[in-house]
N, C-alpha and C. Protein backbone atom coordinates (compact mmCIF):
# COMPACT_ATOMS: atom_id res chain seq x y z
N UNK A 1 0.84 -1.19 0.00
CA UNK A 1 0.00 0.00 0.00
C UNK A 1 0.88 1.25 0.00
N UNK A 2 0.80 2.62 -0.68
CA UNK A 2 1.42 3.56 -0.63
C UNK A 2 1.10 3.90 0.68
N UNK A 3 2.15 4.85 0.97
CA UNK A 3 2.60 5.68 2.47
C UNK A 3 1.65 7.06 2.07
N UNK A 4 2.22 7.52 0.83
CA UNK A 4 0.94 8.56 0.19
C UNK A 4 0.40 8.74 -0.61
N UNK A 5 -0.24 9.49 -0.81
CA UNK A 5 -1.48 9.79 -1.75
C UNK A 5 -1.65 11.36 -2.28
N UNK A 6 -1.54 11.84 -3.27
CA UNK A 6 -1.24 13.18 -3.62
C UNK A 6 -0.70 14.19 -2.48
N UNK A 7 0.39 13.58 -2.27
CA UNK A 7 1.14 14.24 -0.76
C UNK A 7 0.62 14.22 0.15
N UNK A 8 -0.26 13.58 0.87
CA UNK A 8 -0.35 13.36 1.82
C UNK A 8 0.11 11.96 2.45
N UNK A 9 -0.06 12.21 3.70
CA UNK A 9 -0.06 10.63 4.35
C UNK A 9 -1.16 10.04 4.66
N UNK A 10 -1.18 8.36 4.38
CA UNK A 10 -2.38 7.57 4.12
C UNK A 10 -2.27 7.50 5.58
N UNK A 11 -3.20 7.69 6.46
CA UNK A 11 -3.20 7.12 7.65
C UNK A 11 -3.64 5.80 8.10
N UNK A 12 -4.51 5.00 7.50
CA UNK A 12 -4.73 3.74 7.33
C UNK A 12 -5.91 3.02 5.64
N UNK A 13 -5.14 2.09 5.82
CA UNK A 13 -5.83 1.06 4.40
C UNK A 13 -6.44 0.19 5.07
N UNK A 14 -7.79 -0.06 4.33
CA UNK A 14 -8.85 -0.90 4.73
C UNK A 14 -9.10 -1.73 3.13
N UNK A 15 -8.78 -3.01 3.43
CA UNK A 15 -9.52 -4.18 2.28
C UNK A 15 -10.43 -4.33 2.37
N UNK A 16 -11.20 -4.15 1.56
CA UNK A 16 -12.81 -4.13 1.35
C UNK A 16 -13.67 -5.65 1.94
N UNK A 17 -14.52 -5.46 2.52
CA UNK A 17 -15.43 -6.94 2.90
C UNK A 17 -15.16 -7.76 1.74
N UNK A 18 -15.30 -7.23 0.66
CA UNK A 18 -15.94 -7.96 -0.97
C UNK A 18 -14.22 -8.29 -1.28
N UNK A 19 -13.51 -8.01 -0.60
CA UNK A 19 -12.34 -8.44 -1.52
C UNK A 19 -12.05 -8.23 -2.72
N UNK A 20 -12.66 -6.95 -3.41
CA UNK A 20 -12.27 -6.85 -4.45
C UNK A 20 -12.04 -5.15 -4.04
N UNK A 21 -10.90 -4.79 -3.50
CA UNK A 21 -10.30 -3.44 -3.49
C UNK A 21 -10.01 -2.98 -2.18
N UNK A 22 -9.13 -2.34 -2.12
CA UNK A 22 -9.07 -0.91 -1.23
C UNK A 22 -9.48 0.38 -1.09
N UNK A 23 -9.27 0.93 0.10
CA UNK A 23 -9.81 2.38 0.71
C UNK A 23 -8.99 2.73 1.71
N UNK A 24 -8.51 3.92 0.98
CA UNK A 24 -7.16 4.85 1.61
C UNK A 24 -7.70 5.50 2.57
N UNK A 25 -7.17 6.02 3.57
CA UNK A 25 -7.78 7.27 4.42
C UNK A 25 -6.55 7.78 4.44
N UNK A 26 -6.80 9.55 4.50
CA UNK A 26 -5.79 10.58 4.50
C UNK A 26 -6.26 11.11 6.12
N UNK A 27 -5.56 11.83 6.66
CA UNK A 27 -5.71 12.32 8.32
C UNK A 27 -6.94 13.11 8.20
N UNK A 28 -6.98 14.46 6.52
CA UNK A 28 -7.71 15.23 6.97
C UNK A 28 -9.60 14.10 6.71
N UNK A 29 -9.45 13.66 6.69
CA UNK A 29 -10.89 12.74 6.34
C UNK A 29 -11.15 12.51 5.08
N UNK A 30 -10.23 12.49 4.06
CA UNK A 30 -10.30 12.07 2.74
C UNK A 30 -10.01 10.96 2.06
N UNK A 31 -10.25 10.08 1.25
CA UNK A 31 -10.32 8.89 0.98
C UNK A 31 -10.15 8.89 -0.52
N UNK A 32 -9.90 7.32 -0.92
CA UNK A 32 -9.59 7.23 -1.99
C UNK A 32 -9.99 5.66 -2.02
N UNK A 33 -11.04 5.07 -3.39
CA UNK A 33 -11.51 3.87 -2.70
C UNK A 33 -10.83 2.99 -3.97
N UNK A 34 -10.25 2.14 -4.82
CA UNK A 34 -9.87 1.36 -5.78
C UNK A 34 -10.58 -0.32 -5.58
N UNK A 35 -11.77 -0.12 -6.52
CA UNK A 35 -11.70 -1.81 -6.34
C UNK A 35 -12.43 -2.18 -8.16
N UNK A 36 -12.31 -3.42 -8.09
CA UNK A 36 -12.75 -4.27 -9.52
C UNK A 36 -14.23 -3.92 -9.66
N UNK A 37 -14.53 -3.67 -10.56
CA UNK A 37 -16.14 -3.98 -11.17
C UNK A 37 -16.61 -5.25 -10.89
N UNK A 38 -18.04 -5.94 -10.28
CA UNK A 38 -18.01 -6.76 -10.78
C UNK A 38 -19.27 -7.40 -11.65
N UNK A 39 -19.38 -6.23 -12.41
CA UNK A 39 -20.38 -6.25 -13.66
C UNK A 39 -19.45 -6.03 -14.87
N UNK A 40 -18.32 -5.59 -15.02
CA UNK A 40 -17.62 -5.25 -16.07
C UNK A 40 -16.02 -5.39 -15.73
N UNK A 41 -14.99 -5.93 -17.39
CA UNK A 41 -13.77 -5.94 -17.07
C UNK A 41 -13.32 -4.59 -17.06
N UNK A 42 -13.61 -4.03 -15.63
CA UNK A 42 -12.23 -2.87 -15.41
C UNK A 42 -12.21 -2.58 -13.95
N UNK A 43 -11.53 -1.56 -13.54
CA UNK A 43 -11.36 -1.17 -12.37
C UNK A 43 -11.77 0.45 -12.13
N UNK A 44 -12.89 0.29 -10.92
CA UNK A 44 -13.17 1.81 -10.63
C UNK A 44 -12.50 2.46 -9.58
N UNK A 45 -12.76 4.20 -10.02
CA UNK A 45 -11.70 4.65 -8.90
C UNK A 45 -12.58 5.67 -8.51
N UNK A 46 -12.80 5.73 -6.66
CA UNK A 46 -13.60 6.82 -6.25
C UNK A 46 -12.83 7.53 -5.21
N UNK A 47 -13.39 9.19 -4.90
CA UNK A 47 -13.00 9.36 -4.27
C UNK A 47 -13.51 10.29 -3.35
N UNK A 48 -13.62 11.04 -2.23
CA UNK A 48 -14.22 12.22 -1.10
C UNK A 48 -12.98 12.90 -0.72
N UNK A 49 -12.98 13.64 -1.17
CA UNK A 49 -11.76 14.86 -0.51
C UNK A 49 -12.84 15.85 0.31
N UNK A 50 -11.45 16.77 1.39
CA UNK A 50 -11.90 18.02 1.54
C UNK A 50 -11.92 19.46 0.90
N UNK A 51 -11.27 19.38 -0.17
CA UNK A 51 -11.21 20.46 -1.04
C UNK A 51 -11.03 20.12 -2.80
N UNK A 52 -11.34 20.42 -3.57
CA UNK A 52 -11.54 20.34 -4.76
C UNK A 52 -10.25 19.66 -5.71
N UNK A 53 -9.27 20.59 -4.92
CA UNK A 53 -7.92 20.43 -5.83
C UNK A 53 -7.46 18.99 -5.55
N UNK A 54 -7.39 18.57 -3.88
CA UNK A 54 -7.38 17.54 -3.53
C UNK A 54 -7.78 15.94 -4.14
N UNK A 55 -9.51 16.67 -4.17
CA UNK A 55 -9.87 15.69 -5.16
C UNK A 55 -9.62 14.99 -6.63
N UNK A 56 -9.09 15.92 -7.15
CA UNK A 56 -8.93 15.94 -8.82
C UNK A 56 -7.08 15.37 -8.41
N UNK A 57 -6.66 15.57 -7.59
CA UNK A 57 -5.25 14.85 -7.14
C UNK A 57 -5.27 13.66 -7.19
N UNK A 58 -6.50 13.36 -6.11
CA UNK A 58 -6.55 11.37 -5.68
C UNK A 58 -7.13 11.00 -7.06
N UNK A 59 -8.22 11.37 -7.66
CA UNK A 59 -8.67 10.70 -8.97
C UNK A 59 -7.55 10.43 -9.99
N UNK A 60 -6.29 11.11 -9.59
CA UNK A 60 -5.29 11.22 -11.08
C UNK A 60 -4.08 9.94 -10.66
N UNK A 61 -4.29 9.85 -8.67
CA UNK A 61 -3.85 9.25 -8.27
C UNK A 61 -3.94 7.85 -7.73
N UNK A 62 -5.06 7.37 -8.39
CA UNK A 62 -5.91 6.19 -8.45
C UNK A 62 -5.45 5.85 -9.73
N UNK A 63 -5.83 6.59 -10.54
CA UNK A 63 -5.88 5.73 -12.35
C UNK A 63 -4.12 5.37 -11.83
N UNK A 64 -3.44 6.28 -11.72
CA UNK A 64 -1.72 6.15 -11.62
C UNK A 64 -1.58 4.29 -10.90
N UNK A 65 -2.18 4.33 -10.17
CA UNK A 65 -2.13 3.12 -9.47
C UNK A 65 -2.40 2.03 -9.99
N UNK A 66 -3.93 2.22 -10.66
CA UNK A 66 -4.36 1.17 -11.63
C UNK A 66 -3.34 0.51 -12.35
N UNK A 67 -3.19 1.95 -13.41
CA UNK A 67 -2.27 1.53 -14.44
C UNK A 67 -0.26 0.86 -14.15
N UNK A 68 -0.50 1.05 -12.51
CA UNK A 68 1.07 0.90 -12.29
C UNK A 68 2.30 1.82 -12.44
N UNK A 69 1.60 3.09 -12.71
CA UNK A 69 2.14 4.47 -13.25
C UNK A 69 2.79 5.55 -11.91
């Protein structure tokens, strides 16, 4: 699991019940969730920030992950 997440620090990772993904938490209460479809071959990426810029960070920083980037 990364240490961070668009500069921040992940404060803890949670594996999903379903086993199909993770969910980041950042200190200030922001998240970042990565798990499999399982209606379709791909992988979705969600996310809740506290500020805008933040957000559009973790979304760029999810696909990065996906792709291994």
């Amino acid at each position: 699991a990364p240490a961070t997440l668009a500069g921040a620090a992940v404060a803890r990772t949670v594996a999903l019940d379903t086993n199909d993904g993770f969910k980041f938490f950042l200190d200030d209460g922001s998240w970042l969730l990565v798990r499999t479809s399982g209606t379709e071959p791909l992988v979705r990426v969600y996310t809740e920030a506290t500020r805008a810029d933040l957000r559009d960070e973790l979304v760029l920083t999810g696909e990065r992950l996906v792709r291994g980037g």
